[in-house]
N, C-alpha and C. Protein backbone atom coordinates (compact mmCIF):
# COMPACT_ATOMS: atom_id res chain seq x y z
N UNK A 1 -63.04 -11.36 53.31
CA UNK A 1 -63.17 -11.93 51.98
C UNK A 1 -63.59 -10.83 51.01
N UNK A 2 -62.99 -10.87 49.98
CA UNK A 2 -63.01 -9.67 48.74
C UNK A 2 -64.04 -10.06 47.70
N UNK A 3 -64.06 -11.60 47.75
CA UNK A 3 -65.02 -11.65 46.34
C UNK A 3 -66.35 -10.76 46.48
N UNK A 4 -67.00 -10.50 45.56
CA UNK A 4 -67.84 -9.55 45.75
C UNK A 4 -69.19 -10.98 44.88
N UNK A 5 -70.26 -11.13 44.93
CA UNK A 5 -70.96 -11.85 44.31
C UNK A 5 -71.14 -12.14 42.82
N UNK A 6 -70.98 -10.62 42.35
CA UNK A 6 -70.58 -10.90 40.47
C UNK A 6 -70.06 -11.61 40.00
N UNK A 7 -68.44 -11.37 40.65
CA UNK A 7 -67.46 -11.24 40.32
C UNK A 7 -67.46 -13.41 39.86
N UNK A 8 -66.36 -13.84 38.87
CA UNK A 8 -66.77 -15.30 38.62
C UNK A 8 -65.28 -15.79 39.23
N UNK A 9 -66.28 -17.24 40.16
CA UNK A 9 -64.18 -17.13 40.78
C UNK A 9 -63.18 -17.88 40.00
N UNK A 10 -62.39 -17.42 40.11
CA UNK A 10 -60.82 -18.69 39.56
C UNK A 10 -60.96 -19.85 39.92
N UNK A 11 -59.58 -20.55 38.88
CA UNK A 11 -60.00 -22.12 39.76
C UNK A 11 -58.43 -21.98 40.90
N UNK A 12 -58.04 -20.76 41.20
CA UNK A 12 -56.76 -21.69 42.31
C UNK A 12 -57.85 -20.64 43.53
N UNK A 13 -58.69 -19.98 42.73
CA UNK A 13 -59.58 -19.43 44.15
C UNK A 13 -60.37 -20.26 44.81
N UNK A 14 -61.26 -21.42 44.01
CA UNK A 14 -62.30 -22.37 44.56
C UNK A 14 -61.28 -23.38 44.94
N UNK A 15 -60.30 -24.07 44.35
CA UNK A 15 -59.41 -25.04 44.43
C UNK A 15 -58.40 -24.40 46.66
N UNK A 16 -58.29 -23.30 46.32
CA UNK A 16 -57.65 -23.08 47.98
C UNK A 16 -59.05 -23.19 48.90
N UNK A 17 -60.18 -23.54 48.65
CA UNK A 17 -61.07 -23.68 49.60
C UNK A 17 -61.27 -25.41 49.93
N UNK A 18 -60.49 -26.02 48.97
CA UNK A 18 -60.78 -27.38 49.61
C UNK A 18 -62.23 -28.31 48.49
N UNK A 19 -61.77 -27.85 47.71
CA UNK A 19 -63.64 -28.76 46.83
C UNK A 19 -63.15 -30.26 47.06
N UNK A 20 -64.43 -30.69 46.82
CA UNK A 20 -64.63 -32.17 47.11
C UNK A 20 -64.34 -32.96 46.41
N UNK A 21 -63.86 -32.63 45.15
CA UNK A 21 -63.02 -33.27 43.66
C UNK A 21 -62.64 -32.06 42.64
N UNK A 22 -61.63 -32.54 42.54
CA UNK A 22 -61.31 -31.32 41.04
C UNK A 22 -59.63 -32.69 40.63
N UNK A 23 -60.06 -32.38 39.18
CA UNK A 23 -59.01 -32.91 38.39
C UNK A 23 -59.09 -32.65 36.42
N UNK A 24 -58.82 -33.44 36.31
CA UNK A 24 -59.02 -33.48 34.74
C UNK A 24 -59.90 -34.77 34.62
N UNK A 25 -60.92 -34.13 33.31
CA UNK A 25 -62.02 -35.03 32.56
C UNK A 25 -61.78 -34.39 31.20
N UNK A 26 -62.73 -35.17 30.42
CA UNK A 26 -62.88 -34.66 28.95
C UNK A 26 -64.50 -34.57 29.06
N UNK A 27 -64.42 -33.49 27.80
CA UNK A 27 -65.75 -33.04 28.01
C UNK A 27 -66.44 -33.24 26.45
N UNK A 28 -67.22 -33.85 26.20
CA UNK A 28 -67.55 -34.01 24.64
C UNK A 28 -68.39 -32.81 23.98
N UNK A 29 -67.50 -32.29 22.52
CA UNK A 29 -67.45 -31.29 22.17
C UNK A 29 -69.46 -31.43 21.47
N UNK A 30 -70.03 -30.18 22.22
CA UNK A 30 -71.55 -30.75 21.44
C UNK A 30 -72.04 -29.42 20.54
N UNK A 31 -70.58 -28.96 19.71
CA UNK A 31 -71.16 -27.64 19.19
C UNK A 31 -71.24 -28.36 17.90
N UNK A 32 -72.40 -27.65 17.11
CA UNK A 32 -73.17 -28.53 15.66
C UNK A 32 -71.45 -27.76 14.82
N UNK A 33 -70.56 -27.36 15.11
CA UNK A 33 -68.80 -27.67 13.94
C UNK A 33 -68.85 -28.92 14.53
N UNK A 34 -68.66 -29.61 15.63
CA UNK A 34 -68.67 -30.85 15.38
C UNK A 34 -68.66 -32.05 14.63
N UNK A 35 -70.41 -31.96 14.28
CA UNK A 35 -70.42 -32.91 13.68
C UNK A 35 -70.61 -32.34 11.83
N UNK A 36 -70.45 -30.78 11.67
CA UNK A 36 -70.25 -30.44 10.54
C UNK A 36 -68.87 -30.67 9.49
N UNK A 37 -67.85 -30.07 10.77
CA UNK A 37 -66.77 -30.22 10.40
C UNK A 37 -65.75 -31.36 11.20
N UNK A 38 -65.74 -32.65 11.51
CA UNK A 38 -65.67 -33.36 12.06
C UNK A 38 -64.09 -33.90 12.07
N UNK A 39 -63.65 -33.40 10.49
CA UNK A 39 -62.08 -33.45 10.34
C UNK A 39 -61.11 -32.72 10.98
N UNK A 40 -61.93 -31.55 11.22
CA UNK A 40 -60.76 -30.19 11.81
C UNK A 40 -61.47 -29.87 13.13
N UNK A 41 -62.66 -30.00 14.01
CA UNK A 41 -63.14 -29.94 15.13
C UNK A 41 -63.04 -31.41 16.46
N UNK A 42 -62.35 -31.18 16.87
CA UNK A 42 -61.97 -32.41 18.18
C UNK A 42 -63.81 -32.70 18.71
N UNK A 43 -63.56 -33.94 19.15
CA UNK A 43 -65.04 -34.42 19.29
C UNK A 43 -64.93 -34.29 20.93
N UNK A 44 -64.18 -34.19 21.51
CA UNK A 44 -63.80 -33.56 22.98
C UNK A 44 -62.74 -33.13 23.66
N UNK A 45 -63.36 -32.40 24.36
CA UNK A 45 -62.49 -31.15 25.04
C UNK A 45 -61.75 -31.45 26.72
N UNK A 46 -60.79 -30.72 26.89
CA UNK A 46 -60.37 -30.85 28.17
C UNK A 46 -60.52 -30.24 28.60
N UNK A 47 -60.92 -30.30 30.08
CA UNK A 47 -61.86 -29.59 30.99
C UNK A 47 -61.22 -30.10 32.17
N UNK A 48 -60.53 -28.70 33.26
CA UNK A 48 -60.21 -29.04 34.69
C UNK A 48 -61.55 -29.12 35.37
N UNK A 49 -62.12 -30.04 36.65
CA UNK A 49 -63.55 -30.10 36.63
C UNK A 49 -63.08 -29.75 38.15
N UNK A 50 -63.85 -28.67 39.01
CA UNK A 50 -64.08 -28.77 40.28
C UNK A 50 -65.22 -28.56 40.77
N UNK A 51 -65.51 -29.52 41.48
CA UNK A 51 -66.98 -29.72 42.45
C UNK A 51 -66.50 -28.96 43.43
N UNK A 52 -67.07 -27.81 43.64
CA UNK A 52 -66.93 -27.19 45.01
C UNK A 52 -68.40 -26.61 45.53
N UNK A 53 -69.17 -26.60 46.73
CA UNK A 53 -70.46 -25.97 47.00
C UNK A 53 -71.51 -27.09 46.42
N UNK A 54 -72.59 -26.38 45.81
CA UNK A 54 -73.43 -26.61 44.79
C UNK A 54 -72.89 -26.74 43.81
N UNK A 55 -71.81 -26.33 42.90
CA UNK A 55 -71.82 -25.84 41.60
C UNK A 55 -70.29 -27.08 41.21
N UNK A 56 -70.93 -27.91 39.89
CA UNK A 56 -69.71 -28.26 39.39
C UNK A 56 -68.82 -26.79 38.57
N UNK A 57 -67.47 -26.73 38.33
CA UNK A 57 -67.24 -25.34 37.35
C UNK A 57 -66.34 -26.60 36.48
N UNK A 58 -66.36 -25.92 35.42
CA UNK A 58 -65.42 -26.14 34.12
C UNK A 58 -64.26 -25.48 34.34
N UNK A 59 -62.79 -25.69 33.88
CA UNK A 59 -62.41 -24.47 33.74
C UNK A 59 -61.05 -25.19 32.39
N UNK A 60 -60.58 -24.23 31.88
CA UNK A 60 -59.43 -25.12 30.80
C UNK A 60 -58.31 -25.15 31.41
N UNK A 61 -57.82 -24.80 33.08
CA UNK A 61 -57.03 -25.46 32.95
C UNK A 61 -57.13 -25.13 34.66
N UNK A 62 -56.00 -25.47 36.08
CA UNK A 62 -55.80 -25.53 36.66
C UNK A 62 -55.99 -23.59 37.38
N UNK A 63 -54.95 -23.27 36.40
CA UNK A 63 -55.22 -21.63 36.27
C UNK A 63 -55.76 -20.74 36.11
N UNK A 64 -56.94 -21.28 35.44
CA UNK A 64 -57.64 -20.90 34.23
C UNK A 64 -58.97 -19.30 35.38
N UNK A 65 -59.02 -18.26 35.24
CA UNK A 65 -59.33 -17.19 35.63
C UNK A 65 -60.49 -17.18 35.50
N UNK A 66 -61.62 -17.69 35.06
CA UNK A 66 -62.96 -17.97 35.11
C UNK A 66 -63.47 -19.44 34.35
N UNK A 67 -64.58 -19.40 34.45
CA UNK A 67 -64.51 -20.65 34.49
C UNK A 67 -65.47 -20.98 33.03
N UNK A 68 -65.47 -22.32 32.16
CA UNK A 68 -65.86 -22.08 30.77
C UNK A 68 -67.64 -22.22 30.91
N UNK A 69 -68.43 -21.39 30.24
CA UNK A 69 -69.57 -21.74 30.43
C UNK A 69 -70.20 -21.68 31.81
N UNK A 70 -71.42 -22.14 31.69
CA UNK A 70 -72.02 -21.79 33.47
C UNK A 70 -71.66 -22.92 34.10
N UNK A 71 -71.71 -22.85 35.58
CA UNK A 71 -71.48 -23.76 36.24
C UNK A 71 -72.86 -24.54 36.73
N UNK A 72 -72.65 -25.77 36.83
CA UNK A 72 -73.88 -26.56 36.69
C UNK A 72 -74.04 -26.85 38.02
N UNK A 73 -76.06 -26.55 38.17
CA UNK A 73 -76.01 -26.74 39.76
C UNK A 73 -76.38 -28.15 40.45
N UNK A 74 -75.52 -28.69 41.06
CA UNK A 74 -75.86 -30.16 41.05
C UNK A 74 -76.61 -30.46 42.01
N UNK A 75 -77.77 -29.55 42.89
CA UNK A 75 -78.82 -30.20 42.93
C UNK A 75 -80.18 -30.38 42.56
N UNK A 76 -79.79 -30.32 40.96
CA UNK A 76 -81.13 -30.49 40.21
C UNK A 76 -80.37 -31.18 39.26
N UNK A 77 -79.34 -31.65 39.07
CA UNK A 77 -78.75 -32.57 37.84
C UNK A 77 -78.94 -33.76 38.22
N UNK A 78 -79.22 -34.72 36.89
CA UNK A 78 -79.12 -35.70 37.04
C UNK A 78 -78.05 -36.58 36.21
N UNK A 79 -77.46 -37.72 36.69
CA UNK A 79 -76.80 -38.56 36.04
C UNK A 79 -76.87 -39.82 35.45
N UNK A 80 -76.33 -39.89 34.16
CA UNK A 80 -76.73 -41.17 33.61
C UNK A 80 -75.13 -42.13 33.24
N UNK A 81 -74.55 -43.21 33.81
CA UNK A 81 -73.97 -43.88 33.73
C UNK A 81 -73.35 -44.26 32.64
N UNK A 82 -72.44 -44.42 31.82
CA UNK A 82 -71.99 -45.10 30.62
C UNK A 82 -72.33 -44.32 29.26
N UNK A 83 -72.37 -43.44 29.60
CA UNK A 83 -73.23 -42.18 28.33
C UNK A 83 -72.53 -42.66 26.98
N UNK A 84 -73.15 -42.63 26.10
CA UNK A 84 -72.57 -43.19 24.54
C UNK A 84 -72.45 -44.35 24.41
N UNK A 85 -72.48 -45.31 25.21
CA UNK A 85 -72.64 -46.90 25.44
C UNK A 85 -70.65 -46.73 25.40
N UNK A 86 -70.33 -45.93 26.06
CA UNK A 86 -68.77 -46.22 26.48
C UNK A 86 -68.34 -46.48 27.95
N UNK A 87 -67.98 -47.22 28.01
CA UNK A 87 -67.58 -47.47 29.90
C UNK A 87 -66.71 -46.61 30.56
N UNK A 88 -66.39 -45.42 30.03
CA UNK A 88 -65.71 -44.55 30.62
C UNK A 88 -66.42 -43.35 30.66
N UNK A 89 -67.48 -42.80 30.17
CA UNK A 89 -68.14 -41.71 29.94
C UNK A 89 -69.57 -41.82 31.32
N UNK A 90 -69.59 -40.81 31.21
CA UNK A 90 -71.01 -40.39 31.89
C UNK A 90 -71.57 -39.12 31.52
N UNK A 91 -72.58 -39.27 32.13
CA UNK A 91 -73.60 -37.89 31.59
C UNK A 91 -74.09 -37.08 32.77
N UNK A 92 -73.81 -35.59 32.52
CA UNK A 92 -74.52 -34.96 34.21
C UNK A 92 -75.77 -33.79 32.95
N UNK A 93 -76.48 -34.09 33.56
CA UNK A 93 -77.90 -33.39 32.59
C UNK A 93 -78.52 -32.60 33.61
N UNK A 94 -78.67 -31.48 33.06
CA UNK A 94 -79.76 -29.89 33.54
C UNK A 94 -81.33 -30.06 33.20
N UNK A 95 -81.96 -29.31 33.51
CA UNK A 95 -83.00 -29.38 32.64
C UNK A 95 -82.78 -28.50 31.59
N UNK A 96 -81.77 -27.70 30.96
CA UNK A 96 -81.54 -27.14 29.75
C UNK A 96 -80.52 -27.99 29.10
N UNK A 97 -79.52 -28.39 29.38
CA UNK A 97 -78.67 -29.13 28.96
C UNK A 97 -77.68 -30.12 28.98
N UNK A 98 -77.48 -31.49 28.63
CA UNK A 98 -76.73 -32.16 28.84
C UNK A 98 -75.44 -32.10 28.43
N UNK A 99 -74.36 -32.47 29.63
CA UNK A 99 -72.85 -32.30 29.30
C UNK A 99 -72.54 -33.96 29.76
N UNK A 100 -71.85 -34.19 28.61
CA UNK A 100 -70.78 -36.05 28.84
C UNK A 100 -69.54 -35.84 28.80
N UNK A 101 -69.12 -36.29 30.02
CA UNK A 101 -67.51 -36.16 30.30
C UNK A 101 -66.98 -37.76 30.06
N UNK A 102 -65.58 -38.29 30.01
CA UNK A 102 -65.02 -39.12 30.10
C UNK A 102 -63.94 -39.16 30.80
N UNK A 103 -63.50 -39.92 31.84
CA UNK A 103 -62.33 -40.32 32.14
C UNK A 103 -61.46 -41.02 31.82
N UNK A 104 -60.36 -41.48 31.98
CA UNK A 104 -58.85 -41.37 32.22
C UNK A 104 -59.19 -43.21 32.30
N UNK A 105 -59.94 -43.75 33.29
CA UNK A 105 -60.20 -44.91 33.47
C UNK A 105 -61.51 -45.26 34.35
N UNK A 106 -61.98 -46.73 34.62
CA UNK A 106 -63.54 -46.23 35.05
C UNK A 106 -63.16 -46.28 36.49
N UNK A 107 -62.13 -46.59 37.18
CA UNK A 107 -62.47 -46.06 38.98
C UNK A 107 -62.02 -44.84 39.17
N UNK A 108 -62.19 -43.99 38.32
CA UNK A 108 -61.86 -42.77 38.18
C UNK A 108 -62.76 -42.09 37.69
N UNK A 109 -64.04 -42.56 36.83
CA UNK A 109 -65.18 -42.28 36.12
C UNK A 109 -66.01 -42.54 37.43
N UNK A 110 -65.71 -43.87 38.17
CA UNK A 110 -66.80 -44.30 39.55
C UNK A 110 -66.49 -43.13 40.71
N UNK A 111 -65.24 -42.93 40.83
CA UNK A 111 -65.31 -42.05 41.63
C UNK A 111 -65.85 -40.48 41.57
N UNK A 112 -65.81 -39.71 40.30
CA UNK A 112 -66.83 -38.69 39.62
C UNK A 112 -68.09 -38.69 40.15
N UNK A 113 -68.59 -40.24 40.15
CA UNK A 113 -70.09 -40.29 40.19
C UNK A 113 -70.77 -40.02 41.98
N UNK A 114 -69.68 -40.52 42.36
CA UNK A 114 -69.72 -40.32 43.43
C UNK A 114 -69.60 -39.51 44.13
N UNK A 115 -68.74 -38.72 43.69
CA UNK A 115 -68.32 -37.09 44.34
C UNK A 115 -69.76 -36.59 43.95
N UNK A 116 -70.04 -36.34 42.72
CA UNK A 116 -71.45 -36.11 42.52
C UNK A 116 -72.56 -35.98 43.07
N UNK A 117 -72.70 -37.42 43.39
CA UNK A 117 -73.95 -37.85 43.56
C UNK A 117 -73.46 -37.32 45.97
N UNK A 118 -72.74 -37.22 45.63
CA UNK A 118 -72.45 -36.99 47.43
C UNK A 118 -72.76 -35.47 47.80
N UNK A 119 -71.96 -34.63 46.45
CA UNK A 119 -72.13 -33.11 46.75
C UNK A 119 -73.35 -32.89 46.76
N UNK A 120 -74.39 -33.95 45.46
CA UNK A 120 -75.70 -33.30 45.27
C UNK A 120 -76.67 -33.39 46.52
N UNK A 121 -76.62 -34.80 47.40
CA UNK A 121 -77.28 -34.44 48.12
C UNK A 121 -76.95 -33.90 49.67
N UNK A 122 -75.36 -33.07 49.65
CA UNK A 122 -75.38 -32.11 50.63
C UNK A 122 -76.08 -30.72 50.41
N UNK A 123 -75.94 -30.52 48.83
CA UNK A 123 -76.29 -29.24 48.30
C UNK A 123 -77.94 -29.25 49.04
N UNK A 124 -78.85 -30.09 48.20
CA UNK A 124 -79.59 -30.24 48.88
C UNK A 124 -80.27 -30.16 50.19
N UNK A 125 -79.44 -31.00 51.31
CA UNK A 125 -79.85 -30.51 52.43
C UNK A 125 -79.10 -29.10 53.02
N UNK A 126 -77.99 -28.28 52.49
CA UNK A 126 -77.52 -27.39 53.07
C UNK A 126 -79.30 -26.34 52.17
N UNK A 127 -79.54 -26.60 51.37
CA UNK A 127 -80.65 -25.52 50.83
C UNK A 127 -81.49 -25.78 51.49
N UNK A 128 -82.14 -27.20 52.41
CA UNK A 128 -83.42 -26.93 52.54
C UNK A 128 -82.95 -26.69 54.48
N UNK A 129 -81.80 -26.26 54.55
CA UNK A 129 -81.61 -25.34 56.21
C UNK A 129 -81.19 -26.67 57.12
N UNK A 130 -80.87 -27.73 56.46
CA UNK A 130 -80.54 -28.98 57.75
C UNK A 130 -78.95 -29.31 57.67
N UNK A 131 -78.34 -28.19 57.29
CA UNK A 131 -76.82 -28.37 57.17
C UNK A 131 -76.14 -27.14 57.02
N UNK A 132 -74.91 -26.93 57.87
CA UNK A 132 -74.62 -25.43 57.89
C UNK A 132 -74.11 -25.31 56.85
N UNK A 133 -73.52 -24.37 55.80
CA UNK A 133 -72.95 -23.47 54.99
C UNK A 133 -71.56 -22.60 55.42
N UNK A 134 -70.15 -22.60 55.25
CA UNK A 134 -69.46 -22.12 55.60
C UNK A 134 -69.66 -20.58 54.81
N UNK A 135 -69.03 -19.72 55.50
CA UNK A 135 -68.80 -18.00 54.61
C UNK A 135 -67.78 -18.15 52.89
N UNK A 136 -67.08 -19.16 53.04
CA UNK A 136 -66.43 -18.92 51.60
C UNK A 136 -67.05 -19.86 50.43
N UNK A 137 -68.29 -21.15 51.36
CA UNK A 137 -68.94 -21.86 50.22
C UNK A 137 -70.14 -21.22 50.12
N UNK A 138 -70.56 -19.92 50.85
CA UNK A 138 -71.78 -19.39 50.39
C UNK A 138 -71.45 -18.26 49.25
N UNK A 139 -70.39 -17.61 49.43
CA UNK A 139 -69.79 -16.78 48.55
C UNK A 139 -69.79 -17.62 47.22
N UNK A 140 -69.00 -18.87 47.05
CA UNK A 140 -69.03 -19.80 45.91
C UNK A 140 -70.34 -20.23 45.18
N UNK A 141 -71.06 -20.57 46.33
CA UNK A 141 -72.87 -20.93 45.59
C UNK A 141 -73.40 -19.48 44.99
N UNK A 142 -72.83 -18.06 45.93
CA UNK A 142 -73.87 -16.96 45.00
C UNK A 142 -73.17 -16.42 43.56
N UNK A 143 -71.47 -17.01 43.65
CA UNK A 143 -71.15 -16.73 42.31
C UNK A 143 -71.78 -17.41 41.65
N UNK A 144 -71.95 -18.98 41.65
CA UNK A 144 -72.33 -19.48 40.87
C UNK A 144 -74.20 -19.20 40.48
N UNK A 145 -74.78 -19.00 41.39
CA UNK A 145 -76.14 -18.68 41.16
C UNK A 145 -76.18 -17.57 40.16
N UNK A 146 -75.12 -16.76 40.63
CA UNK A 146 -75.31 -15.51 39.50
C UNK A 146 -75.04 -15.74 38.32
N UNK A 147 -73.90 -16.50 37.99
CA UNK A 147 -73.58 -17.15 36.32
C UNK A 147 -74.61 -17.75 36.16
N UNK A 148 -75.43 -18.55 36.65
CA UNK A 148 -76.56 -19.50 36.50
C UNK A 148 -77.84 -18.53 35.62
N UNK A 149 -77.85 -17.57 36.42
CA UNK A 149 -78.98 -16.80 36.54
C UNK A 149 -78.79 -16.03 34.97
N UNK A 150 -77.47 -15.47 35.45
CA UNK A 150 -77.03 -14.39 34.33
C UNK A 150 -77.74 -15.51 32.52
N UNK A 151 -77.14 -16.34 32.52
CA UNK A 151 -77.33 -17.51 31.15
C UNK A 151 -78.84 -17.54 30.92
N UNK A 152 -79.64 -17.63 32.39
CA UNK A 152 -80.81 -18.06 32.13
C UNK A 152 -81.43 -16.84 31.49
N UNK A 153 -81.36 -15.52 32.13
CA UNK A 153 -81.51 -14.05 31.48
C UNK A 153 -81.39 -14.18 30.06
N UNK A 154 -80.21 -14.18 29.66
CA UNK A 154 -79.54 -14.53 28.47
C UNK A 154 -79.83 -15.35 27.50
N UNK A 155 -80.58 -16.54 27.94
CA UNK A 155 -81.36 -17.23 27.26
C UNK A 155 -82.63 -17.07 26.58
N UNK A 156 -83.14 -16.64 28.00
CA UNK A 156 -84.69 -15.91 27.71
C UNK A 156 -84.72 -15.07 26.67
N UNK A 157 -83.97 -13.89 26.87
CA UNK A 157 -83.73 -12.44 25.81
C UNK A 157 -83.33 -12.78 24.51
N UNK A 158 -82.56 -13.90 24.45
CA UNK A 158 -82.71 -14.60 22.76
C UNK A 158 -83.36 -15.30 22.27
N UNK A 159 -84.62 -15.91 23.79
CA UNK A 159 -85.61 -16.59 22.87
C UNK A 159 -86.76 -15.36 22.52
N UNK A 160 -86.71 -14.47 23.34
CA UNK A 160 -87.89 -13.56 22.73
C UNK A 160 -87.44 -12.82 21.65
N UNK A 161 -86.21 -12.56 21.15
CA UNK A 161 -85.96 -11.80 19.68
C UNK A 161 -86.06 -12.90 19.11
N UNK A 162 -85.31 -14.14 19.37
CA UNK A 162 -86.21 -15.13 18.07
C UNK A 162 -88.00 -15.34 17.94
N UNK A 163 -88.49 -15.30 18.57
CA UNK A 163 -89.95 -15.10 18.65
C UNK A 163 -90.73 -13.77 17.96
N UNK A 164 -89.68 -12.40 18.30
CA UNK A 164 -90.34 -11.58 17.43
C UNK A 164 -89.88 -11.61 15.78
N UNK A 165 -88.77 -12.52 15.77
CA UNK A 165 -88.22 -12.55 14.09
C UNK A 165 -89.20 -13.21 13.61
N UNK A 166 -89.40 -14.14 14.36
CA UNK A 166 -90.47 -15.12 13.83
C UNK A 166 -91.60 -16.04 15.06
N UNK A 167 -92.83 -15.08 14.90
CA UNK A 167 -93.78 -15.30 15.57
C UNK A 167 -93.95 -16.93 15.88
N UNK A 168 -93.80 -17.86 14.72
CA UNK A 168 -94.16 -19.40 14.37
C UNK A 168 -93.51 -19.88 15.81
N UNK A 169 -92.47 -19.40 16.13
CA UNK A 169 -91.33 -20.45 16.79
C UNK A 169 -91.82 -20.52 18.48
N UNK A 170 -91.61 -21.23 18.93
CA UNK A 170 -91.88 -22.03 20.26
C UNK A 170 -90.85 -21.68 21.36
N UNK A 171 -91.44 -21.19 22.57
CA UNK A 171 -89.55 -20.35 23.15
C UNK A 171 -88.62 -21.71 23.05
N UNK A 172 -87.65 -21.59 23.36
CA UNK A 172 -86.77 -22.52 23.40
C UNK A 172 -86.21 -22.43 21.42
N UNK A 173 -87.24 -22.30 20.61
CA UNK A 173 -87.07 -22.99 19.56
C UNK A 173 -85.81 -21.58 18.95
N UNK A 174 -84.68 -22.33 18.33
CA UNK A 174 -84.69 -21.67 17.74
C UNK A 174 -84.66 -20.77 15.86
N UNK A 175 -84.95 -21.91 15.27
CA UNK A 175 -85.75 -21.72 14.05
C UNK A 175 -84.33 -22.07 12.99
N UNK A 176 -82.96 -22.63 13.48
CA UNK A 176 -82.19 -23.08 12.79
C UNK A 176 -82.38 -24.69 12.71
N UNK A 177 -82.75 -25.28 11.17
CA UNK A 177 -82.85 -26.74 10.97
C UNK A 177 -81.44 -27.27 10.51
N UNK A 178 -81.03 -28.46 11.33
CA UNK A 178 -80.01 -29.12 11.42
C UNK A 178 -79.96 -30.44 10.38
């Protein structure tokens, strides 16, 4: 195996290992053009979704050569059912951030939840040593740990230059009022 741990994988690279769901969802657009510019910004996005390992990935399309944003580690996410009071949506939440996807139809939204809620608690027991780990889904969990990691870095380092711009602000904060 070539991947090297940096490196971020494709989706026909995680997709030839067999993940436990991958298809198309929509992903609701939560950048503040949104709801600024609401005429010319789509209120959601399409997103190929594969659960493979630990890590849900995004990616825009089947092909798509890395994957959008970090990949979310699903065993610390949680889910909330019917997100937006729509029967097709759900919510998978970080402790940094929540993402709401929608499906196509809801036994297709039920089945999401499920892949989910199934990967999360293998992830789980493969971390706490009561379940083996194959060589190409450990390669997959340390890419993804590393995108994980890399954001969280990344995060940090822009909350401390916002902190030295302005002493007032709270980490996390970042001193733009909406």
């Amino acid at each position: 195996m070539s991947r090297q741990r940096s490196e971020k994988p494709s989706a026909a690279y995680l997709l030839s290992l067999n993940p436990v769901k991958f298809g198309w969802l929509e992903k609701e657009n939560s950048s503040m053009w949104t709801k600024l510019c609401c005429c010319f910004v789509k209120p959601w996005k399409r997103r190929y979704i594969i659960i493979i390992g630990n890590y849900l990935f995004r990616f825009g399309s089947p092909e798509g050569n890395s994957p959008k944003g970090v990949p979310l580690p699903l065993d610390s996410v949680t889910l909330k059912d019917n997100a937006n009071d729509d029967s097709l949506c759900f919510e998978v939440a970080t402790l940094r951030k929540s993402y709401v996807f929608r499906a196509l139809n809801v036994d297709e939204k039920l089945s999401w939840i499920s892949a989910i809620k199934l990967r999360k608690q293998l992830a789980i027991k493969e971390g706490l040593g009561h379940l083996p780990v194959n060589s190409n889904i450990e390669l997959v969990n340390k890419a993804g740990l590393s995108m994980f990691d890399e954001r969280l870095r990344m995060d940090s380092e822009n909350d401390n230059v916002q902190s030295q711009l302005n002493p007032m602000l709270l980490p996390g904060q970042t001193g733009m009022v909406m």
